[in-house]
N, C-alpha and C. Protein backbone atom coordinates (compact mmCIF):
# COMPACT_ATOMS: atom_id res chain seq x y z
N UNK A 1 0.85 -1.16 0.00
CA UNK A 1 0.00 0.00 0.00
C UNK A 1 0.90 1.23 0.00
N UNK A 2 0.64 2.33 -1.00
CA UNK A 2 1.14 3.13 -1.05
C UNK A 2 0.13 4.19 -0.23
N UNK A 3 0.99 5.54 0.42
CA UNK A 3 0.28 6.70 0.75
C UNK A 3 1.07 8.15 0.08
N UNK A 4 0.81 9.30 0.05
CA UNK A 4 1.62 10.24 0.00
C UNK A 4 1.10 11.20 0.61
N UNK A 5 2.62 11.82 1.91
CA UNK A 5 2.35 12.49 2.96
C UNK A 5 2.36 13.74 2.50
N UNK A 6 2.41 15.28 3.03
CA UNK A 6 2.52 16.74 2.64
C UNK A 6 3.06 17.15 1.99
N UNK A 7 4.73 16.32 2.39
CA UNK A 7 5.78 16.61 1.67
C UNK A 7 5.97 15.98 0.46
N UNK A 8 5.31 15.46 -0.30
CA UNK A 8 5.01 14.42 -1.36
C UNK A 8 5.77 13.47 -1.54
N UNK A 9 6.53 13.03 -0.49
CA UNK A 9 7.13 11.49 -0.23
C UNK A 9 6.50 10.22 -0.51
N UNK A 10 6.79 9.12 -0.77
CA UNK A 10 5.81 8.19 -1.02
C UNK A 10 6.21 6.76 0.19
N UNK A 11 5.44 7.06 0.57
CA UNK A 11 5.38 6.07 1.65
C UNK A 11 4.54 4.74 1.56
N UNK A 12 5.76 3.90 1.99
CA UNK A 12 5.41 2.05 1.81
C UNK A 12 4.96 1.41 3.01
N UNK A 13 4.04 1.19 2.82
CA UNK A 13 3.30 0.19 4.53
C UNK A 13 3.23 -1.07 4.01
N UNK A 14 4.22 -2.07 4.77
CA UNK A 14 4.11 -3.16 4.48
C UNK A 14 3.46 -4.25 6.68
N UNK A 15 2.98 -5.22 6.29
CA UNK A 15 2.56 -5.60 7.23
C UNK A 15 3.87 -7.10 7.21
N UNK A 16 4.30 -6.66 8.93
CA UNK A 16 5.90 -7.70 8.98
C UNK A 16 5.02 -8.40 10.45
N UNK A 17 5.79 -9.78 9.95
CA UNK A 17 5.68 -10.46 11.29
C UNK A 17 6.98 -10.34 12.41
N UNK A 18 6.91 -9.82 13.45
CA UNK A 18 8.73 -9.77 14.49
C UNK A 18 8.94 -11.41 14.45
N UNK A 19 10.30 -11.48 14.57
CA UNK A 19 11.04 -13.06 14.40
C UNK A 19 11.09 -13.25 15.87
N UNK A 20 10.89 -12.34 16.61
CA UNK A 20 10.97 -12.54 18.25
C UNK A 20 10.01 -13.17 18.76
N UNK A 21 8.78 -11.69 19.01
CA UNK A 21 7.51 -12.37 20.02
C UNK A 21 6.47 -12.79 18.85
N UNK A 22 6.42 -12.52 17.61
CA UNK A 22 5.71 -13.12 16.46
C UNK A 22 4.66 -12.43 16.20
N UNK A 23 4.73 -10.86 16.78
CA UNK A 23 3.36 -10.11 17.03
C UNK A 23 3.22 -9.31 15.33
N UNK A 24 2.54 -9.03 14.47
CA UNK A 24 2.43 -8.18 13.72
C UNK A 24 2.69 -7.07 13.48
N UNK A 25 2.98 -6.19 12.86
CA UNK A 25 3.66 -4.40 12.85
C UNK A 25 3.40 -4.32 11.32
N UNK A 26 3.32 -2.85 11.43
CA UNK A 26 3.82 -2.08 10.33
C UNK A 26 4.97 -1.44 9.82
N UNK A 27 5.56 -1.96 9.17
CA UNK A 27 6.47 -1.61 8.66
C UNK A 27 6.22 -0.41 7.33
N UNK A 28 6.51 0.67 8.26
CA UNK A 28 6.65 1.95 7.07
C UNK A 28 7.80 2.83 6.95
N UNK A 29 8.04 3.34 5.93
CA UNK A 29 8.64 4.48 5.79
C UNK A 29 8.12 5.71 6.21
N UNK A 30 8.18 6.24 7.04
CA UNK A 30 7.82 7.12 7.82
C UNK A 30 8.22 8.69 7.87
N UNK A 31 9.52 8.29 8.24
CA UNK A 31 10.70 9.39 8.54
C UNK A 31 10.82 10.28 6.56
N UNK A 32 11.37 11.56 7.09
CA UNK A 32 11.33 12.74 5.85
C UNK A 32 12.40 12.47 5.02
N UNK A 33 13.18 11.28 5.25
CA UNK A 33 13.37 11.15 3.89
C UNK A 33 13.43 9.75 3.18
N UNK A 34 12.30 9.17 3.66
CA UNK A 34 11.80 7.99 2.79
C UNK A 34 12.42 6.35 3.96
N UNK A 35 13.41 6.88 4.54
CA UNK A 35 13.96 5.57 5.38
C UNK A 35 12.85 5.21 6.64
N UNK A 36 13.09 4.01 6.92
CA UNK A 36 12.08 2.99 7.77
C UNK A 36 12.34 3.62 9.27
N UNK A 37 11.47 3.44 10.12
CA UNK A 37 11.52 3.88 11.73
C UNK A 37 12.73 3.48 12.05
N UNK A 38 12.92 2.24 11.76
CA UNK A 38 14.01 1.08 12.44
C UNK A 38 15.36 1.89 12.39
N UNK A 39 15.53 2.79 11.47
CA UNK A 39 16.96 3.82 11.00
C UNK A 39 17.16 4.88 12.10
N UNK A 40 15.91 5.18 12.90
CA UNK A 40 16.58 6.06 14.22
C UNK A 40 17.01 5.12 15.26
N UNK A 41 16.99 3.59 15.08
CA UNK A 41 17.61 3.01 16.22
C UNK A 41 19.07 2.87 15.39
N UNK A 42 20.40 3.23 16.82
CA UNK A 42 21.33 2.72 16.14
C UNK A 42 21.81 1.57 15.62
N UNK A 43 22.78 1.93 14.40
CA UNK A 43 23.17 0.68 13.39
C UNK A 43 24.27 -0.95 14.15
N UNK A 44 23.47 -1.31 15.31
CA UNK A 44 24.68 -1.91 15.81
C UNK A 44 24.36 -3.50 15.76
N UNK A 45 23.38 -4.21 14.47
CA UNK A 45 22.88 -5.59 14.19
C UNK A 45 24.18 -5.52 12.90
N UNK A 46 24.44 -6.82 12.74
CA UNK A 46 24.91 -7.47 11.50
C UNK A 46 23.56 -7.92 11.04
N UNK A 47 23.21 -7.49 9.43
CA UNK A 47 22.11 -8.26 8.83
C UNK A 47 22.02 -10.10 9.24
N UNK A 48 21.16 -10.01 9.45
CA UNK A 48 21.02 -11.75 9.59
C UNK A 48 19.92 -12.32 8.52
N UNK A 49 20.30 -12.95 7.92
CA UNK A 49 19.36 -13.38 6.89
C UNK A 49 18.27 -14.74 7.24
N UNK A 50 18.66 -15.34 8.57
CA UNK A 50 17.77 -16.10 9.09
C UNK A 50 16.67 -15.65 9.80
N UNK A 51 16.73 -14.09 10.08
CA UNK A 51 15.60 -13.67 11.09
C UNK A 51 15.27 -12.65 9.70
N UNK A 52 13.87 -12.00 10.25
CA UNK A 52 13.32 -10.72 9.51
C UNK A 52 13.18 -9.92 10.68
N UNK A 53 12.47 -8.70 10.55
CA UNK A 53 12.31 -7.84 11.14
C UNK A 53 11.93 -7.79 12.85
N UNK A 54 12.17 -7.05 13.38
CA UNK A 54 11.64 -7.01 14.92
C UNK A 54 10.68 -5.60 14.96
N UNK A 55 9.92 -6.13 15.89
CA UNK A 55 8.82 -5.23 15.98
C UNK A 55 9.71 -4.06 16.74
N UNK A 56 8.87 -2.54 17.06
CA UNK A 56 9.44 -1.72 17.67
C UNK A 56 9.90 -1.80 19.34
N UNK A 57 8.94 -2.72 20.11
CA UNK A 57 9.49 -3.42 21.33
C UNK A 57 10.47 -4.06 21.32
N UNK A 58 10.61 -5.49 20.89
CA UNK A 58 11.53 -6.28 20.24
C UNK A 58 12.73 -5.56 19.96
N UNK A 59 12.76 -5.06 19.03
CA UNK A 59 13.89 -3.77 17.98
C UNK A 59 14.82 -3.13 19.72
N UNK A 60 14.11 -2.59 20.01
CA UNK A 60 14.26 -1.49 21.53
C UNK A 60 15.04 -2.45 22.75
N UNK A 61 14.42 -3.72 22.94
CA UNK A 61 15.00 -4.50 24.09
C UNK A 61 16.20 -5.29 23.63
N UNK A 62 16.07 -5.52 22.50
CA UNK A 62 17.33 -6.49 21.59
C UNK A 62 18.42 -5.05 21.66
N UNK A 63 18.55 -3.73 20.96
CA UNK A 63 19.08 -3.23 21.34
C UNK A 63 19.89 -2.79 22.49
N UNK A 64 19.16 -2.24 23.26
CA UNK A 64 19.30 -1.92 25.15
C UNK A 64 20.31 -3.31 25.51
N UNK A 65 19.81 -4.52 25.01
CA UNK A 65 20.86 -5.72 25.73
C UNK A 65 21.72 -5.82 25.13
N UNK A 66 21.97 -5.69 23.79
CA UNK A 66 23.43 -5.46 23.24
C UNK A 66 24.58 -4.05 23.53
N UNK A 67 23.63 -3.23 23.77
CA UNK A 67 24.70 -2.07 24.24
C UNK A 67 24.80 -2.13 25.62
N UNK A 68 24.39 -2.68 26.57
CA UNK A 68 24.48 -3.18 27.93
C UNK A 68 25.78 -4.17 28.10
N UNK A 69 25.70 -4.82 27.10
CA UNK A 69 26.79 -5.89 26.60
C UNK A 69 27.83 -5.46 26.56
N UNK A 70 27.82 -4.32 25.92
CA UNK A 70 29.07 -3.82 25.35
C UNK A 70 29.64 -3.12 26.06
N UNK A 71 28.59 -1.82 26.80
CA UNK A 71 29.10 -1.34 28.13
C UNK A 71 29.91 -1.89 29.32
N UNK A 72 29.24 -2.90 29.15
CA UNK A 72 29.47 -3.31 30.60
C UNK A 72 30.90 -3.95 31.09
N UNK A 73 32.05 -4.06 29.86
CA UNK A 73 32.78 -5.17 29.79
C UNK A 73 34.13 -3.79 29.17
N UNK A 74 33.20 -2.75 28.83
CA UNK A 74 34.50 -1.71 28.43
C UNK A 74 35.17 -0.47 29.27
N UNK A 75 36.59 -0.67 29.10
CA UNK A 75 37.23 0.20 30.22
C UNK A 75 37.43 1.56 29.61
N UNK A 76 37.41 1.97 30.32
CA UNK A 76 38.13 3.72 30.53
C UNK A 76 38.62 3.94 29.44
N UNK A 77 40.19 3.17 28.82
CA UNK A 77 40.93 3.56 27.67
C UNK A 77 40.10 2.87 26.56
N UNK A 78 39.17 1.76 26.69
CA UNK A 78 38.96 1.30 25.22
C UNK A 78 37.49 2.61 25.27
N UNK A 79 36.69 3.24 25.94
CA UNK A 79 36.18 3.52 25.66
C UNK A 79 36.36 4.95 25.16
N UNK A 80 37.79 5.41 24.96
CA UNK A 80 38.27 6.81 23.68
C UNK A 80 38.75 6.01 22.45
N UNK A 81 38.63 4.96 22.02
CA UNK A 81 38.31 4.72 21.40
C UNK A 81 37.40 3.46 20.67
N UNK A 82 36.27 3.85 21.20
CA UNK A 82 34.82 3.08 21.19
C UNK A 82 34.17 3.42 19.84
N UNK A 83 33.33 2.19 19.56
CA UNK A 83 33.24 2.38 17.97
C UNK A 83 31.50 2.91 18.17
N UNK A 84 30.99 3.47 19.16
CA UNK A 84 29.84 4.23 19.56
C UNK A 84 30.03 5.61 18.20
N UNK A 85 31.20 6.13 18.76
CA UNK A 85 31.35 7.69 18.53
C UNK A 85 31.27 7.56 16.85
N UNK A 86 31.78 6.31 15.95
CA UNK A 86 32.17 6.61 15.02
C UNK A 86 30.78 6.17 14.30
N UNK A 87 29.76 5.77 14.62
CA UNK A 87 28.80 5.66 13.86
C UNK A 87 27.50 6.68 13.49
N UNK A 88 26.62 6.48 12.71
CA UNK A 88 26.38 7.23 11.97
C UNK A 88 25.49 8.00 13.27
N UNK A 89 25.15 9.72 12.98
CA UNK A 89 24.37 10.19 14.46
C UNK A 89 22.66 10.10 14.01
N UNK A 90 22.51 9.93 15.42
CA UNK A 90 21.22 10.00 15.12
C UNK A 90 20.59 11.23 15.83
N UNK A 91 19.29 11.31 15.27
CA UNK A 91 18.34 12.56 14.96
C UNK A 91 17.82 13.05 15.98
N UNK A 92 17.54 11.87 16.73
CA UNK A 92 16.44 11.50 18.05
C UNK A 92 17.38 11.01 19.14
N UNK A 93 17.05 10.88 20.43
CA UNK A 93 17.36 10.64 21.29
C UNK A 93 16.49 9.80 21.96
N UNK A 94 16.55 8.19 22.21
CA UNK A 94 15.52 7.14 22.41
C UNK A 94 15.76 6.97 24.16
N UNK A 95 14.52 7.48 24.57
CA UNK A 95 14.33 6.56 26.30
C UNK A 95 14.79 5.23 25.88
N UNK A 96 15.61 5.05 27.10
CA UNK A 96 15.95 3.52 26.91
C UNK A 96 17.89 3.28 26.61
N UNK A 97 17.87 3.61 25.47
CA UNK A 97 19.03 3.79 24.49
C UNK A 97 19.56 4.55 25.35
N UNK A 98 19.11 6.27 25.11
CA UNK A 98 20.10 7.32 25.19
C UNK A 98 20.32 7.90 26.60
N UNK A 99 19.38 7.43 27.20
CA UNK A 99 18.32 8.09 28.43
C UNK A 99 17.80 7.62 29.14
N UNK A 100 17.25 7.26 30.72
CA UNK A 100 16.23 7.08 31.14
C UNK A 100 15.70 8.64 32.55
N UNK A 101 14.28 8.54 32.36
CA UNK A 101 13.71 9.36 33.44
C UNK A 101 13.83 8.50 34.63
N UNK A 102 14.35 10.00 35.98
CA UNK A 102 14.52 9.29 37.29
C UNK A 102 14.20 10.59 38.29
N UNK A 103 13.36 10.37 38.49
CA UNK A 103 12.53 11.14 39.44
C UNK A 103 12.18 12.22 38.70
N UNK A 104 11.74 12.32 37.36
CA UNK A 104 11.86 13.50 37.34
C UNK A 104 12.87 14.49 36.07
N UNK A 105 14.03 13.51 36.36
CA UNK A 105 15.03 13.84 35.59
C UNK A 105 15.44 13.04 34.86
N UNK A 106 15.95 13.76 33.74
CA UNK A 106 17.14 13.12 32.73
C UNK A 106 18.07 12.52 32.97
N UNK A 107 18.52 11.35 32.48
CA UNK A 107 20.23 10.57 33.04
C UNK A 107 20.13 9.91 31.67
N UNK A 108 21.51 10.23 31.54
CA UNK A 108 21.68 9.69 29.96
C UNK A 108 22.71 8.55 30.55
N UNK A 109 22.87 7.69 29.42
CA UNK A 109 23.46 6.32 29.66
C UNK A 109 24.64 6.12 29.40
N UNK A 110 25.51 5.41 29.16
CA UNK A 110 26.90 5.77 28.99
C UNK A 110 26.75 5.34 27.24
N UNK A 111 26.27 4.38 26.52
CA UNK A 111 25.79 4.72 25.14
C UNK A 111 25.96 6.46 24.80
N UNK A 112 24.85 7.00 25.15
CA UNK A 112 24.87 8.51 24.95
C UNK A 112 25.91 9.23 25.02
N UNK A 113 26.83 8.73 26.31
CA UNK A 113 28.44 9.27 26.51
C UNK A 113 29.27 8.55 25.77
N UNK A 114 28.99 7.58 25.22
CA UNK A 114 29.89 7.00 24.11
C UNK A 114 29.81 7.55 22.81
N UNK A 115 28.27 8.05 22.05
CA UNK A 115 28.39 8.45 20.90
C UNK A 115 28.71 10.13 21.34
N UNK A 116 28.90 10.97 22.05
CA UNK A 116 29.68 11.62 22.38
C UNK A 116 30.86 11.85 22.01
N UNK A 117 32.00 10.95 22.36
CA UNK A 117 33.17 10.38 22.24
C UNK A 117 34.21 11.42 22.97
N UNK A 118 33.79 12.13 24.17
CA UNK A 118 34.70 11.93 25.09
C UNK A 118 33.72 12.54 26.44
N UNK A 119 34.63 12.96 27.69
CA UNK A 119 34.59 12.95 28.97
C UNK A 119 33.84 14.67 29.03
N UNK A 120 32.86 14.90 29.45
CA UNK A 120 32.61 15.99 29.52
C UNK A 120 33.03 17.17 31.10
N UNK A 121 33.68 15.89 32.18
CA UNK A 121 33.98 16.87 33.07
C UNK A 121 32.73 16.92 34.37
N UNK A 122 31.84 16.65 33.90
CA UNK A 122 30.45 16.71 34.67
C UNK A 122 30.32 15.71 36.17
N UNK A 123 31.00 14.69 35.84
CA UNK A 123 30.81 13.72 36.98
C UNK A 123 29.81 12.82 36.62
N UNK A 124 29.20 12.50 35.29
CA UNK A 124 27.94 11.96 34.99
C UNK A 124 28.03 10.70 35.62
N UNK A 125 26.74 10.21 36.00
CA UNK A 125 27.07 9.02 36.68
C UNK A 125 27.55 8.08 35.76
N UNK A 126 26.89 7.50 34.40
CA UNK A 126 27.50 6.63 33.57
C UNK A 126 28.47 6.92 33.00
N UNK A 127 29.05 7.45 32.76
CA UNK A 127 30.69 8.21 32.05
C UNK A 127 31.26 6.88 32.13
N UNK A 128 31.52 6.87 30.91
CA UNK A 128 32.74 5.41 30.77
C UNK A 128 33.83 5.66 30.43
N UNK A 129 33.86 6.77 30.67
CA UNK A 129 35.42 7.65 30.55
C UNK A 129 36.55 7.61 31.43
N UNK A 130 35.68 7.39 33.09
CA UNK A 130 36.59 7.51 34.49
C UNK A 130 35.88 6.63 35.32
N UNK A 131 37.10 6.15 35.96
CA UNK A 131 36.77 5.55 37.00
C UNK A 131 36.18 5.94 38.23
N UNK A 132 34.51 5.37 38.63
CA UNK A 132 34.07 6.27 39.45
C UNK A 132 34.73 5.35 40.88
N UNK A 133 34.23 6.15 41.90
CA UNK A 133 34.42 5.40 43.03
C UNK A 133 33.69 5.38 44.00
């Protein structure tokens, strides 16, 4: 099914099954310049040609546990040069990913301080820059 939005883009709605929880989605092109939702999450899957698509839950928690992964195991010096910083930026800033609310407030994650790509000085709590204590 085709639509065309304001900007006279042409937008593709296709109906995907997730390879995860098996729930149904829409898969559209959405975003202003023709690329799929899935493109504001960062690029950090190898294509797999045995699975298809993940729904936007799915997509979000498969993410969060791979950069948890990655965090969690990297030091101080590998993280100036962490391959966070060198990938492509994104537009948006995702609860979850970049961020979570805590009381109230903003706390960004050390992801967020990774595509950064260095130490801002702040004391942030996730900074994977320094050793807290």
């Amino acid at each position: 099914m085709k639509n065309q939005n304001k900007e006279n883009i042409s937008l593709e709605v296709k109906q995907k099954k997730c390879s995860t929880c098996g729930s149904v989605f829409s898969c559209t092109n959405t975003e202003t310049d023709g690329s799929c939702w899935c493109n504001s999450f960062p690029p950090i899957f190898q294509p797999d040609n045995s699975a298809d698509c993940l729904c936007p839950d799915c997509l979000k928690k498969a993410t969060i546990k791979k950069i948890d992964e990655y965090t969690a195991v990297l030091t101080p010096e590998e993280a100036l040069h962490n391959k966070a910083k060198d990938l492509p930026k994104t537009l948006k800033q995702m609860e979850g990913v970049d961020y979570y609310m805590e009381n109230g407030s903003l706390v960004f994650t050390s992801w967020y301080h990774l595509k950064r790509g260095y130490c801002c000085g702040n004391n942030c709590r996730h900074c994977p820059y320094e050793n807290k204590k």
